[in-house]
C-alpha atoms as a PDB file:
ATOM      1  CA  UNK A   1     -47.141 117.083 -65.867  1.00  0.00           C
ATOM      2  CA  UNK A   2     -48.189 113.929 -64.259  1.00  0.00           C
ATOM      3  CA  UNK A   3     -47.291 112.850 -60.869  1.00  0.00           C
ATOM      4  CA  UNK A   4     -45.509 108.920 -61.036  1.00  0.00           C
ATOM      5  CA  UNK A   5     -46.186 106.050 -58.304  1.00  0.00           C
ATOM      6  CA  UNK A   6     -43.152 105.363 -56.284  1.00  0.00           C
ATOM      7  CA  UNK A   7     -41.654 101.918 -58.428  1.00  0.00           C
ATOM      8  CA  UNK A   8     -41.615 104.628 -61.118  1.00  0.00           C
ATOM      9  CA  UNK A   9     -39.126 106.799 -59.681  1.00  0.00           C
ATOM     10  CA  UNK A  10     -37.300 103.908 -58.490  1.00  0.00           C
ATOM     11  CA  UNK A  11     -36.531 102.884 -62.126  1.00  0.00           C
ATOM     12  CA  UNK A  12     -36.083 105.981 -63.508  1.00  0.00           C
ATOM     13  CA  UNK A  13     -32.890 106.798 -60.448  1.00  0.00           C
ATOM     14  CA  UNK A  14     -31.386 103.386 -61.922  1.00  0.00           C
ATOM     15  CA  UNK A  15     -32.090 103.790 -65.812  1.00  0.00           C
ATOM     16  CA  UNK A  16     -32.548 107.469 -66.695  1.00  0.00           C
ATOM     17  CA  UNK A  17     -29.495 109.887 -66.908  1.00  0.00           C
ATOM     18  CA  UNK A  18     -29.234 112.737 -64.494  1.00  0.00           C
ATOM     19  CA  UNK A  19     -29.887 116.278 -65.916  1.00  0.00           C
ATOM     20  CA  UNK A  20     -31.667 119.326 -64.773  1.00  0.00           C
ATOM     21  CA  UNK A  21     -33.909 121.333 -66.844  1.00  0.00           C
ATOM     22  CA  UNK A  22     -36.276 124.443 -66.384  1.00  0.00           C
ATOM     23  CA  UNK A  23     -39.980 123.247 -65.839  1.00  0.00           C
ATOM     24  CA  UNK A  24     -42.572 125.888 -65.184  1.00  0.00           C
ATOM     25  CA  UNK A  25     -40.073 128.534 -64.586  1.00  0.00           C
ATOM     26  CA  UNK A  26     -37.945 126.896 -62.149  1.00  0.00           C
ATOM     27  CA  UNK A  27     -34.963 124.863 -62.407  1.00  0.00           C
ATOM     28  CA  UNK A  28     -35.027 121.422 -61.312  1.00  0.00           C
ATOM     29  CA  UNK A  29     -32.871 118.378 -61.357  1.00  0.00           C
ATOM     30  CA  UNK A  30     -33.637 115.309 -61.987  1.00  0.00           C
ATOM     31  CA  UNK A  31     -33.363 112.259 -64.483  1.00  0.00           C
ATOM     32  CA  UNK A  32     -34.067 111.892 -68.204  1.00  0.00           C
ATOM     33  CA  UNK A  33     -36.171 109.272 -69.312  1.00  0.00           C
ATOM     34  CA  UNK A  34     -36.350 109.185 -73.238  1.00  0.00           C
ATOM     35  CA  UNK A  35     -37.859 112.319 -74.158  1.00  0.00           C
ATOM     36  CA  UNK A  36     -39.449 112.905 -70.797  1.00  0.00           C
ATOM     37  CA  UNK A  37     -38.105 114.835 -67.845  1.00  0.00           C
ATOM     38  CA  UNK A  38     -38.630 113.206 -63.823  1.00  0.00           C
ATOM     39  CA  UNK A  39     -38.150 115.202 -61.322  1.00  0.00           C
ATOM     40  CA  UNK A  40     -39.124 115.157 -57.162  1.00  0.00           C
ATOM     41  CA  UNK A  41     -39.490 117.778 -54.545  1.00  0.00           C
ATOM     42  CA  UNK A  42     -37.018 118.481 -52.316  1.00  0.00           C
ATOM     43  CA  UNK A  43     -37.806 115.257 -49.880  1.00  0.00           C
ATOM     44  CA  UNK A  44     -38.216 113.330 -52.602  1.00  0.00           C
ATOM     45  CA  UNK A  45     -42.439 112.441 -51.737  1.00  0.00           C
ATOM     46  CA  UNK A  46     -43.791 113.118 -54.708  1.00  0.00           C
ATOM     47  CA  UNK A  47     -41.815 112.056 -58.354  1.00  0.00           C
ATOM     48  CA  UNK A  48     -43.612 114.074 -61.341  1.00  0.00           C
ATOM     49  CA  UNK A  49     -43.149 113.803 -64.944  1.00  0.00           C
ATOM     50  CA  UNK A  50     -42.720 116.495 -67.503  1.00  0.00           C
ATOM     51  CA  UNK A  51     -43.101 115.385 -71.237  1.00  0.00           C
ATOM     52  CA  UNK A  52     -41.686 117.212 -74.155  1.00  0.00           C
ATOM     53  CA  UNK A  53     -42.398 120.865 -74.467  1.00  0.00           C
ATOM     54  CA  UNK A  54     -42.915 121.499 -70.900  1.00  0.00           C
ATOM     55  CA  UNK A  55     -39.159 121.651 -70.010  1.00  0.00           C
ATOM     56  CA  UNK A  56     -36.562 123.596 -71.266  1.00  0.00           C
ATOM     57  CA  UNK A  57     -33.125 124.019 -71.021  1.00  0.00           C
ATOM     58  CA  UNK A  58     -31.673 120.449 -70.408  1.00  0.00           C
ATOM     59  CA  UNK A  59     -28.963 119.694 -68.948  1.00  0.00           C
ATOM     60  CA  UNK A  60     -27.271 116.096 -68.579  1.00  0.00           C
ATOM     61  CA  UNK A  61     -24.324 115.755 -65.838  1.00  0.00           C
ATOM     62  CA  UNK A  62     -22.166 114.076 -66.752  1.00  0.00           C
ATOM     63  CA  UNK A  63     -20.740 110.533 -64.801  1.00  0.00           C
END
């Protein structure tokens, strides 16, 4: 997992579509980019990115 600057996140909340997935045993929710996974605390500080195999169990909401 890396963690993304903030312009990152800001794209990702406008182009990505919302899911939640399980990343290191806990389920988060947060936007899919491609085939990565972005996803913030709980205040929304820090934005990290989970590539492919370290989620499971996606999600997308639907609009």
């Amino acid at each position: 997992m890396d963690v993304l600057p903030e312009d990152f996140a800001r794209s990702a909340k406008k182009q990505g579509r919302q899911a939640s997935a399980t990343v290191s045993g806990r389920r988060r929710a947060g936007f899919l980019l491609g085939n990565k996974f972005v996803f913030s605390d709980q205040a929304e500080v820090v934005w990290v990115e989970a590539g492919p195999g370290e989620f499971r169990e996606l999600r997308l909401w639907r609009k």
